[in-house]
PDB file of N, CA and C in Angstrom:
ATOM      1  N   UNK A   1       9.655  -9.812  -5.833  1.00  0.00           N
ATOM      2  CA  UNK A   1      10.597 -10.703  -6.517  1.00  0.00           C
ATOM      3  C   UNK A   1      10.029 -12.109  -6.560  1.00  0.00           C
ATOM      4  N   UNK A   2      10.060 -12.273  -7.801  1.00  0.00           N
ATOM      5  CA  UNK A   2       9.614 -13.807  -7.800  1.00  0.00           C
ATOM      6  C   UNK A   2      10.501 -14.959  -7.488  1.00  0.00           C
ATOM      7  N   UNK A   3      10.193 -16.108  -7.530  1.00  0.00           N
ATOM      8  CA  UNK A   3      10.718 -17.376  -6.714  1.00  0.00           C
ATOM      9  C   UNK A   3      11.352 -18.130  -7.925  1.00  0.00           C
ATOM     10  N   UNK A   4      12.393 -18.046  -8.289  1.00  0.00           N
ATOM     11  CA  UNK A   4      13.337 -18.713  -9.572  1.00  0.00           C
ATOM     12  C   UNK A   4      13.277 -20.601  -9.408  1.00  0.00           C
ATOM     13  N   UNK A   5      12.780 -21.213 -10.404  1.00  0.00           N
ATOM     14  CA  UNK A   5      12.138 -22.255 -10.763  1.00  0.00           C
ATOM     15  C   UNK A   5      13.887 -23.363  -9.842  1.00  0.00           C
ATOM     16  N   UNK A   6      14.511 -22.514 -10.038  1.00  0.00           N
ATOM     17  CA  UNK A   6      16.144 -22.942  -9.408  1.00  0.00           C
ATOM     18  C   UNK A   6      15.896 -23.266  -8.099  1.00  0.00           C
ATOM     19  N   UNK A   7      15.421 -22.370  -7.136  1.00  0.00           N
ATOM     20  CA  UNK A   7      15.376 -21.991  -5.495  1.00  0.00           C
ATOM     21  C   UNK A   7      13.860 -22.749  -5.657  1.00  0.00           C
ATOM     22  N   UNK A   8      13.415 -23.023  -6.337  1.00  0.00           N
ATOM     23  CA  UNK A   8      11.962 -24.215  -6.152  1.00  0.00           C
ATOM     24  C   UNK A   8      12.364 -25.097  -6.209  1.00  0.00           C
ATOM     25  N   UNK A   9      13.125 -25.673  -6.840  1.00  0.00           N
ATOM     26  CA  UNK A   9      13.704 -27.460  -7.015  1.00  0.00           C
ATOM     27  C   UNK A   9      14.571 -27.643  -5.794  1.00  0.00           C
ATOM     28  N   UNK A  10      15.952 -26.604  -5.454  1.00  0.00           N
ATOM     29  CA  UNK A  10      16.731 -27.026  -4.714  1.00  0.00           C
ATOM     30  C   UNK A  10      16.270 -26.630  -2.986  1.00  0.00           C
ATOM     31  N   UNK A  11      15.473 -25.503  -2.657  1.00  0.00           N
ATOM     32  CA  UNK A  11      15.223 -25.387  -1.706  1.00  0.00           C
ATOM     33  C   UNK A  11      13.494 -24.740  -1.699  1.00  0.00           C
ATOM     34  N   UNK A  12      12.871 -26.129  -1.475  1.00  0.00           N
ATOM     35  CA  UNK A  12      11.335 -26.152  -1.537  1.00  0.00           C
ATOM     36  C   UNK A  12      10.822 -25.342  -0.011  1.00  0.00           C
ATOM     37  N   UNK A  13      12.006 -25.300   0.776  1.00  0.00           N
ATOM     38  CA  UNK A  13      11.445 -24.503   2.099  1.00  0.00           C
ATOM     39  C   UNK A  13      11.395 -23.152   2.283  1.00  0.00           C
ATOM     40  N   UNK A  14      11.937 -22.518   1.010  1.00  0.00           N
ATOM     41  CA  UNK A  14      12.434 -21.095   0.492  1.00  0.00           C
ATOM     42  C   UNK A  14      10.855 -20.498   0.238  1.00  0.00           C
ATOM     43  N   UNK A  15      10.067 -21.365  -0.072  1.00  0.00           N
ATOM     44  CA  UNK A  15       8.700 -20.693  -0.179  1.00  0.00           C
ATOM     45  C   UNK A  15       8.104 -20.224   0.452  1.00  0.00           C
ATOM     46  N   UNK A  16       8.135 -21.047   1.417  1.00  0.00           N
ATOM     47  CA  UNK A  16       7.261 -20.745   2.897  1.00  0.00           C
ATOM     48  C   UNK A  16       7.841 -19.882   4.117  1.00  0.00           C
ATOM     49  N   UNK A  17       8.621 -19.346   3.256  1.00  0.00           N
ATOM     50  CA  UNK A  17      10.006 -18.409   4.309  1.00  0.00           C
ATOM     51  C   UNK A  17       9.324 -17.169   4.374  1.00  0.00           C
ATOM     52  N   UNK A  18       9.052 -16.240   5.363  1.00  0.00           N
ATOM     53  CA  UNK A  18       8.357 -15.122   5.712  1.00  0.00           C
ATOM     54  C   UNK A  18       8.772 -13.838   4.993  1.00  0.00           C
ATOM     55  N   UNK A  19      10.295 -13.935   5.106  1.00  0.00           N
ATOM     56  CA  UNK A  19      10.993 -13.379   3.809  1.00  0.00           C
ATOM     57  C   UNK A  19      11.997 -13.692   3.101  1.00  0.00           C
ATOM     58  N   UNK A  20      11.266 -14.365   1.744  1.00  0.00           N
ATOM     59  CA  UNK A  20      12.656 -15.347   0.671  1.00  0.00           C
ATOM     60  C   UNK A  20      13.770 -14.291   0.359  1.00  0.00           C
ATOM     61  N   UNK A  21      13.738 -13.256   0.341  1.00  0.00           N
ATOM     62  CA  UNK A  21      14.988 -12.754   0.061  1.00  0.00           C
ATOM     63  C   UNK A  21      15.872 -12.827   1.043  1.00  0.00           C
ATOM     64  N   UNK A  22      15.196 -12.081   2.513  1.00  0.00           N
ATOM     65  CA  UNK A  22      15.940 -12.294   3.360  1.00  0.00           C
ATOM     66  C   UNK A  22      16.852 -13.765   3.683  1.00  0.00           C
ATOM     67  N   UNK A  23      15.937 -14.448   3.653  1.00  0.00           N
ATOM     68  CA  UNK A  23      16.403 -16.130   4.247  1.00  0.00           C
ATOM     69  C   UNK A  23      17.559 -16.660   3.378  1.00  0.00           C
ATOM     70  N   UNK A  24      17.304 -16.224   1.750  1.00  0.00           N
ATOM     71  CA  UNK A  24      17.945 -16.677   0.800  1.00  0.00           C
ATOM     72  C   UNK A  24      19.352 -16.548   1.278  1.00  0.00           C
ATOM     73  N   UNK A  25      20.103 -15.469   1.543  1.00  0.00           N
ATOM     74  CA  UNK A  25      21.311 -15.368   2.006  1.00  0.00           C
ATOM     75  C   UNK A  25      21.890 -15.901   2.717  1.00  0.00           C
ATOM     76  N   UNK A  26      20.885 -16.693   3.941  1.00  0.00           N
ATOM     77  CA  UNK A  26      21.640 -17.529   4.958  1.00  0.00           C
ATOM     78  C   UNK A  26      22.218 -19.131   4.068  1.00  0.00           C
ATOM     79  N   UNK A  27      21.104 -19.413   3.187  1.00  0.00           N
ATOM     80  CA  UNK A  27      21.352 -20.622   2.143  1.00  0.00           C
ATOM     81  C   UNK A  27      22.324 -19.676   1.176  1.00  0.00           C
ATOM     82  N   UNK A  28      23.081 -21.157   0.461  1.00  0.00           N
ATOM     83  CA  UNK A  28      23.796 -21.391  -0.520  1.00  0.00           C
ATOM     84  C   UNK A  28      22.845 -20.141  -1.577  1.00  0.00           C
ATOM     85  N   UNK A  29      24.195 -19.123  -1.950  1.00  0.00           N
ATOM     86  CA  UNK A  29      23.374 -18.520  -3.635  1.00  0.00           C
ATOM     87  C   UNK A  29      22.643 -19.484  -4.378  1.00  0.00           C
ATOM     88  N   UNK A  30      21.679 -18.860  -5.398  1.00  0.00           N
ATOM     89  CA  UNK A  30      21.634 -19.578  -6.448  1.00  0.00           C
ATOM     90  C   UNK A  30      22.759 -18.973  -7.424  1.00  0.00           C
ATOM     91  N   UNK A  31      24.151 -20.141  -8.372  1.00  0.00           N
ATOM     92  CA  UNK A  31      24.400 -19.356  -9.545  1.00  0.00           C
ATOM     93  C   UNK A  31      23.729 -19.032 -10.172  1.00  0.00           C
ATOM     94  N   UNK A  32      22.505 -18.364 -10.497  1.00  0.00           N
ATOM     95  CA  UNK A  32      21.896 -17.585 -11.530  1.00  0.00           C
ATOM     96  C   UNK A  32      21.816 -16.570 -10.876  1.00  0.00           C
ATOM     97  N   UNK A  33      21.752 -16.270  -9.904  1.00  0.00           N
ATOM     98  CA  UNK A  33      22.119 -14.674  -9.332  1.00  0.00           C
ATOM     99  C   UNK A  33      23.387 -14.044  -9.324  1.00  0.00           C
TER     100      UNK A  33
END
């Protein structure tokens, strides 16, 4: 799964996360999901 240009602007630490999907859930959704 790629890294939505959304979750790059608002959370630049989402990249370097070991697993962005996983982590994503503890952060705020993106509304585009």
């Amino acid at each position: 799964m790629t890294t939505h240009p959304y979750v790059l602007k608002y959370y630049p630490e989402a990249r370097q996360a070991p697993s962005y999907p996983d982590n994503r859930a503890m952060l705020r959704p993106p509304p585009i999901m």
